[in-house]
PDB file of N, CA and C in Angstrom:
ATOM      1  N   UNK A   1      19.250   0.848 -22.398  1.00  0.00           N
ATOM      2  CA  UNK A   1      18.661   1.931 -21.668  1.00  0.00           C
ATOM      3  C   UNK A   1      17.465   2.524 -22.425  1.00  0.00           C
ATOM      4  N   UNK A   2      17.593   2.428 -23.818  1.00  0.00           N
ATOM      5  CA  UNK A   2      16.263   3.259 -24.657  1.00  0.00           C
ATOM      6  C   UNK A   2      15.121   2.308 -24.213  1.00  0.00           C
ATOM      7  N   UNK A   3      15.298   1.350 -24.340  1.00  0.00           N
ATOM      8  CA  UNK A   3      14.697  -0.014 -24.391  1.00  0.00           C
ATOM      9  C   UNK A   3      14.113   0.340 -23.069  1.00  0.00           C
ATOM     10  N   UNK A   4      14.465   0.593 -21.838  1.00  0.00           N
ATOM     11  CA  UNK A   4      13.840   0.364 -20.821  1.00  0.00           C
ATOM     12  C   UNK A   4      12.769   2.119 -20.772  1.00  0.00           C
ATOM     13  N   UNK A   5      13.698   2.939 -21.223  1.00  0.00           N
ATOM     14  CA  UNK A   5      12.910   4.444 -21.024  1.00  0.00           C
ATOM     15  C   UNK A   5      11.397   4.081 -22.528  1.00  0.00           C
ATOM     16  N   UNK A   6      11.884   3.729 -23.365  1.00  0.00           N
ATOM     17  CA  UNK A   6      11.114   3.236 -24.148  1.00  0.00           C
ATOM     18  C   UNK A   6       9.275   2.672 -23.764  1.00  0.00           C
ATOM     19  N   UNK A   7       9.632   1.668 -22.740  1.00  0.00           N
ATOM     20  CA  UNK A   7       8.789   0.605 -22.206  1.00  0.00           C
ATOM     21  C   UNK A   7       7.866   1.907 -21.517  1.00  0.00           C
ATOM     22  N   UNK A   8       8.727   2.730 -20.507  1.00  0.00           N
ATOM     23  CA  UNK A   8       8.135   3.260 -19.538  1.00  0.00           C
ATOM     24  C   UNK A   8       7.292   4.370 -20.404  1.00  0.00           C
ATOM     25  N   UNK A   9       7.586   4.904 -21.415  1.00  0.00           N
ATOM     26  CA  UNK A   9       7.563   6.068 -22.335  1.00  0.00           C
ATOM     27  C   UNK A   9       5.607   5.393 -23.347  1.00  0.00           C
ATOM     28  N   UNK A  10       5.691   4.053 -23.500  1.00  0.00           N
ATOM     29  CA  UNK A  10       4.782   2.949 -23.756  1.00  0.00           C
ATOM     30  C   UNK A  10       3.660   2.766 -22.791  1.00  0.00           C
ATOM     31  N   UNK A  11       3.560   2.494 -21.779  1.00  0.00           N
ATOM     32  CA  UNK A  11       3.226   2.282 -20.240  1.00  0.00           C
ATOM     33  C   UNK A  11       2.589   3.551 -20.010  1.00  0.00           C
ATOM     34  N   UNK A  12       3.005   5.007 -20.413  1.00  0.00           N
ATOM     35  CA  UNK A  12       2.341   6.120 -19.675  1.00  0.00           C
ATOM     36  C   UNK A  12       1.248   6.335 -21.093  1.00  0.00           C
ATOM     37  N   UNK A  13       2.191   6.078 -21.753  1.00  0.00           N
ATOM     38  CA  UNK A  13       0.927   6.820 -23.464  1.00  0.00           C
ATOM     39  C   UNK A  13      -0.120   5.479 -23.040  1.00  0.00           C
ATOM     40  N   UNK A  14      -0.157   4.723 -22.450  1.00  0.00           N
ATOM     41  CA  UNK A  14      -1.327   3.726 -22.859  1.00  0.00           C
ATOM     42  C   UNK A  14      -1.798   4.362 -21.706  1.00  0.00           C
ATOM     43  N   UNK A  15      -1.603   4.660 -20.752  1.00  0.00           N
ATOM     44  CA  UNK A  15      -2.829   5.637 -19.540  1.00  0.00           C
ATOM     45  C   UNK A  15      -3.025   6.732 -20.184  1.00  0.00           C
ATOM     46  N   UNK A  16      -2.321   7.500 -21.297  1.00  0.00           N
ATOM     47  CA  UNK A  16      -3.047   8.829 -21.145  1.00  0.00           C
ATOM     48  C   UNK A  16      -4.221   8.477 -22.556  1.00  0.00           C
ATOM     49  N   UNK A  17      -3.762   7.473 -23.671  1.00  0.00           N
ATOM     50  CA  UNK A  17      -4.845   7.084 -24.416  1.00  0.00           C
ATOM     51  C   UNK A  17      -6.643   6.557 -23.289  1.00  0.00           C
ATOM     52  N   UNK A  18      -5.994   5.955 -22.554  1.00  0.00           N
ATOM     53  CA  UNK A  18      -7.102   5.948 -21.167  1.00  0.00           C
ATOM     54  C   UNK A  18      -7.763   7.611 -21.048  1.00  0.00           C
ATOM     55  N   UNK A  19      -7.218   8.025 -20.370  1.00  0.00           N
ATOM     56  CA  UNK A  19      -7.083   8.932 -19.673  1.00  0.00           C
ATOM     57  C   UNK A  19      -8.293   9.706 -20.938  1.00  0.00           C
ATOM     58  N   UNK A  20      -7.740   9.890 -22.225  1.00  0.00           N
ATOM     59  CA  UNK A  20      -8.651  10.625 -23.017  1.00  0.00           C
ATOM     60  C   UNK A  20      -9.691  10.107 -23.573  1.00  0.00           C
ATOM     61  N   UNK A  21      -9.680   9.009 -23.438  1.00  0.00           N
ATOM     62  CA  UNK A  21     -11.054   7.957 -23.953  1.00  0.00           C
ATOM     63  C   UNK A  21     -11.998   7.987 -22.880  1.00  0.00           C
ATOM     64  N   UNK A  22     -11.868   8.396 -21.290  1.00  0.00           N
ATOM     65  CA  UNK A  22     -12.744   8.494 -20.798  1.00  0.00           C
ATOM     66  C   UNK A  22     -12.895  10.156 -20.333  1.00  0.00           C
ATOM     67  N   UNK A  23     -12.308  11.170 -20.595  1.00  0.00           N
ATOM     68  CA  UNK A  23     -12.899  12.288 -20.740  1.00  0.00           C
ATOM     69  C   UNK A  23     -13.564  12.699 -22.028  1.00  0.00           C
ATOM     70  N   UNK A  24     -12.938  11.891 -23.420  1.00  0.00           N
ATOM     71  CA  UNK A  24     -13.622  12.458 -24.101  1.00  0.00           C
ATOM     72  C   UNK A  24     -15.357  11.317 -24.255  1.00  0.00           C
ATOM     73  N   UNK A  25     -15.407  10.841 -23.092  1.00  0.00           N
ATOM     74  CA  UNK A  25     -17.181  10.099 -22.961  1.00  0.00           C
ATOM     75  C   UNK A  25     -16.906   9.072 -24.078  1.00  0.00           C
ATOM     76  N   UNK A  26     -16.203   8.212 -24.317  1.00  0.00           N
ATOM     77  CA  UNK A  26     -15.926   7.253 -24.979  1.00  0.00           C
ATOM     78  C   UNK A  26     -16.904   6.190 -24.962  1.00  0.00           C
ATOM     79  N   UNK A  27     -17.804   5.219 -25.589  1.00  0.00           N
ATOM     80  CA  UNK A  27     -18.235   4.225 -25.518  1.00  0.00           C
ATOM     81  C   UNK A  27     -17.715   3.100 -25.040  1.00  0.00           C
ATOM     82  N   UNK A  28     -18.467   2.537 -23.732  1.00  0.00           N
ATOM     83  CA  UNK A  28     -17.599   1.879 -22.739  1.00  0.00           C
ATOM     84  C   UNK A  28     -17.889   0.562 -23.715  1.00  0.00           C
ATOM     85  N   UNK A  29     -18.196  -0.082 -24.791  1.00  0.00           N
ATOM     86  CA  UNK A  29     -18.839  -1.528 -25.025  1.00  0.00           C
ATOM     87  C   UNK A  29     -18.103  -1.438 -26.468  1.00  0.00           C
ATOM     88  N   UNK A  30     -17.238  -0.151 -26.536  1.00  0.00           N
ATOM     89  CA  UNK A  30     -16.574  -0.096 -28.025  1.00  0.00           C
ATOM     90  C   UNK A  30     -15.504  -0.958 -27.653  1.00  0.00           C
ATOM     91  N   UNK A  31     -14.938  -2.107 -28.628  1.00  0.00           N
ATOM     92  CA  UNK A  31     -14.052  -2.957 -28.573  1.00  0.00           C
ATOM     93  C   UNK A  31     -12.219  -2.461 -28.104  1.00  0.00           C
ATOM     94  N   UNK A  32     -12.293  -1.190 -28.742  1.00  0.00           N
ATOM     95  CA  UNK A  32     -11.177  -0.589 -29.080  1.00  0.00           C
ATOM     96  C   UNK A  32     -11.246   0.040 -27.347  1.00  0.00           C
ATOM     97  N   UNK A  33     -11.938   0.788 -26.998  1.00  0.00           N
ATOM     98  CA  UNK A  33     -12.026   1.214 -25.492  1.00  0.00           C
ATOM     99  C   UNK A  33     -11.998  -0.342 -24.646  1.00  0.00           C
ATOM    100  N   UNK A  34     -12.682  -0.800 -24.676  1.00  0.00           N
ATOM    101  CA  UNK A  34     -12.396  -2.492 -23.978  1.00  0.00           C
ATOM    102  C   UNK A  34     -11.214  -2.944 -23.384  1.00  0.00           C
ATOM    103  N   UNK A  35     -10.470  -2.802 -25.017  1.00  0.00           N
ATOM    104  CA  UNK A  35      -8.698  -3.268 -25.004  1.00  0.00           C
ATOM    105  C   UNK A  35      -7.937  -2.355 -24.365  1.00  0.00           C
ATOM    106  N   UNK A  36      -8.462  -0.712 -24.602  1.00  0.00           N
ATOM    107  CA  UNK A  36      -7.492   0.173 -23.909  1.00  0.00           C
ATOM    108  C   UNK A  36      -7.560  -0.274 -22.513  1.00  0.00           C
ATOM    109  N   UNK A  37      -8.878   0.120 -21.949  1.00  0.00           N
ATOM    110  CA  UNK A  37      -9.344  -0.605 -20.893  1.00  0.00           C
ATOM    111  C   UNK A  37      -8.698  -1.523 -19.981  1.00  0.00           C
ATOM    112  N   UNK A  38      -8.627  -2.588 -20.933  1.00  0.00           N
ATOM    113  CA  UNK A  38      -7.782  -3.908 -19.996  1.00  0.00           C
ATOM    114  C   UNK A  38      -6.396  -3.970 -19.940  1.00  0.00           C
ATOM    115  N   UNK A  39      -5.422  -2.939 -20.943  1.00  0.00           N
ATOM    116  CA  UNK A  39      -4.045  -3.099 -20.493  1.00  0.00           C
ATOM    117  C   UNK A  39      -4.437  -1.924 -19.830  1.00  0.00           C
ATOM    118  N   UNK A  40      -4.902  -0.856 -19.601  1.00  0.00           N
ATOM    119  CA  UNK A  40      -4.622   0.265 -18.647  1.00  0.00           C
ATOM    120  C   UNK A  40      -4.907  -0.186 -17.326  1.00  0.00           C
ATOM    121  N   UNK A  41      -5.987  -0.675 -16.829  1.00  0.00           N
ATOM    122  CA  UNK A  41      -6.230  -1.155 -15.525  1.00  0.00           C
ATOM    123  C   UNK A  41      -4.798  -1.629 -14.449  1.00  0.00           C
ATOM    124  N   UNK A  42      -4.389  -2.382 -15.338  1.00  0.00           N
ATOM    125  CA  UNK A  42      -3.642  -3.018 -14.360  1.00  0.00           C
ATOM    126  C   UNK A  42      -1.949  -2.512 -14.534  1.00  0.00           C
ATOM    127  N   UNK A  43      -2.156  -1.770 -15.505  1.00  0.00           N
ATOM    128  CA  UNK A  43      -0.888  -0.811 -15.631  1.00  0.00           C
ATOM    129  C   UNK A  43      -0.611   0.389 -14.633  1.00  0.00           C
ATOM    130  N   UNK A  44      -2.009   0.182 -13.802  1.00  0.00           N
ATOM    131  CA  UNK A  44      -2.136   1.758 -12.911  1.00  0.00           C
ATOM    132  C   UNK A  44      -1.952   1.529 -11.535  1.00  0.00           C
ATOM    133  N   UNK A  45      -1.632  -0.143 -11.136  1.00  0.00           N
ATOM    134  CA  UNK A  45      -1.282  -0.725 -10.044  1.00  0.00           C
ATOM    135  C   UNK A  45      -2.396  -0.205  -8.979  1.00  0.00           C
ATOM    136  N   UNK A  46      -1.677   0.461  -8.370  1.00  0.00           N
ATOM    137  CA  UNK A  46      -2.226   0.704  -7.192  1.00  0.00           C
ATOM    138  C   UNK A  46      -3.241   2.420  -7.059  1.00  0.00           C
ATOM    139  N   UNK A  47      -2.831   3.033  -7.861  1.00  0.00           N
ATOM    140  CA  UNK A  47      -3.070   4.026  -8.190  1.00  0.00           C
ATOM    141  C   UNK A  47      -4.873   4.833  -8.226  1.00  0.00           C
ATOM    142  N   UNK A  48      -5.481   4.028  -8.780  1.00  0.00           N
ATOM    143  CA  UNK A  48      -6.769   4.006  -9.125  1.00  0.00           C
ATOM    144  C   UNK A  48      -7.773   4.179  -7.472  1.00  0.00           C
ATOM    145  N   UNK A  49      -7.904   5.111  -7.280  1.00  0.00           N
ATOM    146  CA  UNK A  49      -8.725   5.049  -5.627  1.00  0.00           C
ATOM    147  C   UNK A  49      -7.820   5.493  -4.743  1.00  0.00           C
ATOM    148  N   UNK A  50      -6.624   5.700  -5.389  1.00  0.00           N
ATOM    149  CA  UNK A  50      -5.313   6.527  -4.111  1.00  0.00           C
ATOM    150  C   UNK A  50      -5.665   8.027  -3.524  1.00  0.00           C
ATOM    151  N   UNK A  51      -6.075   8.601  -4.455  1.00  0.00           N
ATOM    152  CA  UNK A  51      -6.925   9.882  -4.617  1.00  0.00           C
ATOM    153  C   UNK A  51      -8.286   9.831  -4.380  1.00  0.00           C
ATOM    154  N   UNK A  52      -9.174   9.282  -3.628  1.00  0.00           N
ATOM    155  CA  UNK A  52     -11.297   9.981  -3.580  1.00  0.00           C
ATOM    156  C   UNK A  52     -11.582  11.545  -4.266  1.00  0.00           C
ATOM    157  N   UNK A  53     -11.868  11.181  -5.640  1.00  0.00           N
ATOM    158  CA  UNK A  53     -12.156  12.327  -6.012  1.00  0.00           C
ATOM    159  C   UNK A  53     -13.804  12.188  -6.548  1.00  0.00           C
ATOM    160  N   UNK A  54     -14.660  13.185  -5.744  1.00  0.00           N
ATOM    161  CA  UNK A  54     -15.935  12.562  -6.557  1.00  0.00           C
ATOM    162  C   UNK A  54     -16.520  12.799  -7.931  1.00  0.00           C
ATOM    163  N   UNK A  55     -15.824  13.700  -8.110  1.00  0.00           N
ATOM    164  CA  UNK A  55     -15.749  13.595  -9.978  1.00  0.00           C
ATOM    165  C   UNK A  55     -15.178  12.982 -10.517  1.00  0.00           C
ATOM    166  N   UNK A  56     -15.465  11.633 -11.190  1.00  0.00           N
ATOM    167  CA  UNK A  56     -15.279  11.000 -12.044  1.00  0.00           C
ATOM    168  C   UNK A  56     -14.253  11.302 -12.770  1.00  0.00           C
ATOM    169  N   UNK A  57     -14.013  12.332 -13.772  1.00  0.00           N
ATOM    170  CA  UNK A  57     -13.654  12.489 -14.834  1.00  0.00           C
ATOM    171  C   UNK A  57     -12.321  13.149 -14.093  1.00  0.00           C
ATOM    172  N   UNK A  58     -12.472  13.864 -13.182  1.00  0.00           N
ATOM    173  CA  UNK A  58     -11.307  14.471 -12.567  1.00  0.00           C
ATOM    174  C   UNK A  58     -10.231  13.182 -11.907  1.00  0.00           C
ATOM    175  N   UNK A  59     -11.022  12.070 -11.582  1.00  0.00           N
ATOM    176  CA  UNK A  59     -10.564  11.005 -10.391  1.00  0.00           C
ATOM    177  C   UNK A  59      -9.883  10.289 -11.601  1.00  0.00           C
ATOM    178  N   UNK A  60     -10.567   9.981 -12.441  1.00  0.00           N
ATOM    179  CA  UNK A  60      -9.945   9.637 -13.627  1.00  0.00           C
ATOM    180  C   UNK A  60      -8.337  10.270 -13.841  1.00  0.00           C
ATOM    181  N   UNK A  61      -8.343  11.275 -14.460  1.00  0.00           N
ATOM    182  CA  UNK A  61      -7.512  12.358 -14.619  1.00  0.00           C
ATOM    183  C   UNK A  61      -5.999  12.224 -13.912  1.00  0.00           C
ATOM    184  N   UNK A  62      -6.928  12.319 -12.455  1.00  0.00           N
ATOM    185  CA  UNK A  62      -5.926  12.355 -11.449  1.00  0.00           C
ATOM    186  C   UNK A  62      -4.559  11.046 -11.283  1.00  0.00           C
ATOM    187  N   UNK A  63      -5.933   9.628 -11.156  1.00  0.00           N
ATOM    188  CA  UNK A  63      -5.385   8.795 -10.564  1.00  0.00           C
ATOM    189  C   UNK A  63      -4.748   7.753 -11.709  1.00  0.00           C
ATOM    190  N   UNK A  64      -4.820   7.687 -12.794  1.00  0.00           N
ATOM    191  CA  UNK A  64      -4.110   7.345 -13.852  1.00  0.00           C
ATOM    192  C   UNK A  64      -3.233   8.297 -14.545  1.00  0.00           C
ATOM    193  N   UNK A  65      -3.091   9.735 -14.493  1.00  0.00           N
ATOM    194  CA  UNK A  65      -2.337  10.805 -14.447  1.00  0.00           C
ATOM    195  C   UNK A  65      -1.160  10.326 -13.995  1.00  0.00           C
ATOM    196  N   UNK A  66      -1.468  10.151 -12.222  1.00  0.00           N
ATOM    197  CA  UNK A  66       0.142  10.056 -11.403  1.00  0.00           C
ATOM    198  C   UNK A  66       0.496   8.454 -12.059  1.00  0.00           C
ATOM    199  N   UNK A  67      -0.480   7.539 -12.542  1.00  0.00           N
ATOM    200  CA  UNK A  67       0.386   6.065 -13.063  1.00  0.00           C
ATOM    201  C   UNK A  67       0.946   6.509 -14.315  1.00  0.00           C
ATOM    202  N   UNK A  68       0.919   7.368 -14.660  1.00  0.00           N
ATOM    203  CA  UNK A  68       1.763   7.408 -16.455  1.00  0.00           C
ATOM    204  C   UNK A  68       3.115   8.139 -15.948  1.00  0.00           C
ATOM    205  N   UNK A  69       2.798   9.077 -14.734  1.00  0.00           N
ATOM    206  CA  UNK A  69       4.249   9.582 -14.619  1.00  0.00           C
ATOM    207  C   UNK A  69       4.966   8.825 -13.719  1.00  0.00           C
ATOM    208  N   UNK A  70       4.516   7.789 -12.943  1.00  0.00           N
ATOM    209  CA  UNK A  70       4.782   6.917 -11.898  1.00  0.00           C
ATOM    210  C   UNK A  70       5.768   6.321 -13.377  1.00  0.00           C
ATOM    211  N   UNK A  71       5.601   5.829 -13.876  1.00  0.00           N
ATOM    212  CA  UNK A  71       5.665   4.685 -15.267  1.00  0.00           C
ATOM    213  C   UNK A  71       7.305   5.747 -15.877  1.00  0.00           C
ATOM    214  N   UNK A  72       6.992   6.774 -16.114  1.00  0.00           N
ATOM    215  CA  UNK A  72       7.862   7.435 -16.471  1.00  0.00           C
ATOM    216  C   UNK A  72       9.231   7.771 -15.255  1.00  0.00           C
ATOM    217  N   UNK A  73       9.061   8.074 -14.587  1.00  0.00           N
ATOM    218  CA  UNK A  73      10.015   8.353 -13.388  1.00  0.00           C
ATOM    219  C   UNK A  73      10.705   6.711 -12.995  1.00  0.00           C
ATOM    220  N   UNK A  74      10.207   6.169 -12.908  1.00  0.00           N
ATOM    221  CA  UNK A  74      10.400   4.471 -12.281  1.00  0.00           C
ATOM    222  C   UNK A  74      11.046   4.287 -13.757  1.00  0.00           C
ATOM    223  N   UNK A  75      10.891   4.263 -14.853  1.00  0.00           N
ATOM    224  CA  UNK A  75      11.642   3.702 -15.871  1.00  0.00           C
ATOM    225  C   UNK A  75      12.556   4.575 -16.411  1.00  0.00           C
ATOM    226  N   UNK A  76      12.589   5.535 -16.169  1.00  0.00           N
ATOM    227  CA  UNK A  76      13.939   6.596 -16.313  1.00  0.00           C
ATOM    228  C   UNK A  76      14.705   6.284 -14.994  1.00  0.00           C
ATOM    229  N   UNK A  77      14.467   6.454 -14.002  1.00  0.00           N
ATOM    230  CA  UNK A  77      15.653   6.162 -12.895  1.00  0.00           C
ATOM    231  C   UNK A  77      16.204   4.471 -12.862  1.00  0.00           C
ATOM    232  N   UNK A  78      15.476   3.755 -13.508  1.00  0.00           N
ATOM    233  CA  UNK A  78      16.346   2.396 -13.871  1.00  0.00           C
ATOM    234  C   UNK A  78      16.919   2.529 -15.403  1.00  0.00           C
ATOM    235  N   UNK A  79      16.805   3.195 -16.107  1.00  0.00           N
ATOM    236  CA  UNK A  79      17.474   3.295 -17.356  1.00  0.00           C
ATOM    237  C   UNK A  79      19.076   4.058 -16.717  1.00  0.00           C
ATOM    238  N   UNK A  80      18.558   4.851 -15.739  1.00  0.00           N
ATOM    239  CA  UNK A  80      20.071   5.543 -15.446  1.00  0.00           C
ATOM    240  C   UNK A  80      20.715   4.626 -14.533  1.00  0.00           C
ATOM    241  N   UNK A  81      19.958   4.305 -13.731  1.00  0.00           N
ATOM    242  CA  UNK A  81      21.089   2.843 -13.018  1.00  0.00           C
ATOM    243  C   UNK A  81      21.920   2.074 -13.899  1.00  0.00           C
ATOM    244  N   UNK A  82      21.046   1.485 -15.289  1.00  0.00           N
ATOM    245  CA  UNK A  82      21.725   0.423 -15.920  1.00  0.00           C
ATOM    246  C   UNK A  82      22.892   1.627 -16.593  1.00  0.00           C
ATOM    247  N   UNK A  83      23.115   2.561 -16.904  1.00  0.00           N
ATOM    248  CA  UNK A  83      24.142   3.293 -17.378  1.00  0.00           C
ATOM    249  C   UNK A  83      25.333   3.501 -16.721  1.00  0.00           C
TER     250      UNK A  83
END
Protein backbone atom coordinates (compact mmCIF):
# COMPACT_ATOMS: atom_id res chain seq x y z
CA UNK A 1 0.00 0.00 0.00
CA UNK A 2 3.00 2.62 0.77
CA UNK A 3 4.34 1.49 -2.42
CA UNK A 4 1.33 2.40 -4.34
CA UNK A 5 0.48 5.90 -2.19
CA UNK A 6 4.23 6.32 -2.63
CA UNK A 7 4.12 6.20 -6.64
CA UNK A 8 1.10 8.54 -6.56
CA UNK A 9 2.85 10.87 -3.81
CA UNK A 10 6.04 10.70 -6.86
CA UNK A 11 3.64 11.40 -9.86
CA UNK A 12 2.18 14.70 -8.19
CA UNK A 13 5.77 16.16 -6.86
CA UNK A 14 6.98 15.66 -10.51
CA UNK A 15 3.90 18.10 -11.72
CA UNK A 16 4.35 20.45 -9.06
CA UNK A 17 8.41 20.50 -9.78
CA UNK A 18 6.63 21.38 -13.39
CA UNK A 19 4.32 23.44 -12.14
CA UNK A 20 7.25 25.71 -10.47
CA UNK A 21 9.73 25.59 -13.22
CA UNK A 22 7.31 27.22 -15.36
CA UNK A 23 6.07 29.95 -13.04
CA UNK A 24 9.23 30.56 -11.83
CA UNK A 25 10.15 31.51 -16.04
CA UNK A 26 12.46 28.61 -16.18
CA UNK A 27 14.68 28.18 -19.29
CA UNK A 28 12.77 26.12 -21.69
CA UNK A 29 16.31 24.63 -23.59
CA UNK A 30 17.77 23.96 -19.90
CA UNK A 31 18.37 20.16 -19.95
CA UNK A 32 17.11 19.71 -16.44
CA UNK A 33 13.62 21.61 -17.45
CA UNK A 34 13.60 19.33 -20.76
CA UNK A 35 13.56 16.11 -18.53
CA UNK A 36 11.07 17.63 -16.08
CA UNK A 37 9.25 18.46 -19.10
CA UNK A 38 9.03 15.06 -20.68
CA UNK A 39 7.99 12.92 -17.65
CA UNK A 40 5.44 15.68 -16.69
CA UNK A 41 3.66 15.89 -20.02
CA UNK A 42 2.39 12.74 -20.18
CA UNK A 43 1.90 12.27 -16.49
CA UNK A 44 -0.95 14.98 -16.85
CA UNK A 45 -2.96 12.67 -19.25
CA UNK A 46 -5.65 14.37 -20.22
CA UNK A 47 -5.57 17.27 -18.14
CA UNK A 48 -3.53 19.92 -19.98
CA UNK A 49 -6.34 22.08 -22.12
CA UNK A 50 -9.28 20.66 -19.78
CA UNK A 51 -9.40 24.14 -18.37
CA UNK A 52 -8.93 27.37 -21.46
CA UNK A 53 -7.26 29.59 -19.35
CA UNK A 54 -5.62 32.48 -21.26
CA UNK A 55 -2.98 33.02 -18.90
CA UNK A 56 -0.45 30.87 -19.33
CA UNK A 57 1.01 30.70 -16.10
CA UNK A 58 -2.41 30.40 -14.43
CA UNK A 59 -3.46 27.48 -17.21
CA UNK A 60 -0.34 26.06 -16.22
CA UNK A 61 -1.14 26.18 -12.53
CA UNK A 62 -4.47 25.06 -13.02
CA UNK A 63 -4.27 22.22 -15.39
CA UNK A 64 -1.29 20.26 -14.03
CA UNK A 65 -2.47 21.37 -10.44
CA UNK A 66 -5.73 19.09 -10.81
CA UNK A 67 -3.04 16.14 -12.47
CA UNK A 68 -0.91 16.04 -9.20
CA UNK A 69 -4.06 15.77 -7.13
CA UNK A 70 -5.78 13.57 -9.77
CA UNK A 71 -2.35 11.35 -9.12
CA UNK A 72 -2.89 11.66 -5.45
CA UNK A 73 -6.63 10.77 -4.96
CA UNK A 74 -6.47 7.81 -7.74
CA UNK A 75 -3.44 6.35 -5.82
CA UNK A 76 -4.74 6.69 -2.35
CA UNK A 77 -8.19 5.19 -3.16
CA UNK A 78 -6.32 2.07 -4.71
CA UNK A 79 -3.89 1.84 -1.83
CA UNK A 80 -7.16 1.55 0.32
CA UNK A 81 -8.76 -1.03 -1.91
CA UNK A 82 -5.61 -3.20 -1.75
CA UNK A 83 -6.03 -2.97 2.25
Amino acid sequence: MRVVTGIGALFALVEAIYIVLVLAGANTANAFYRFVDSIAQPLALFFPGLFPIANGQLNVLVNYGVAAVFWLVVTGLIARLLR
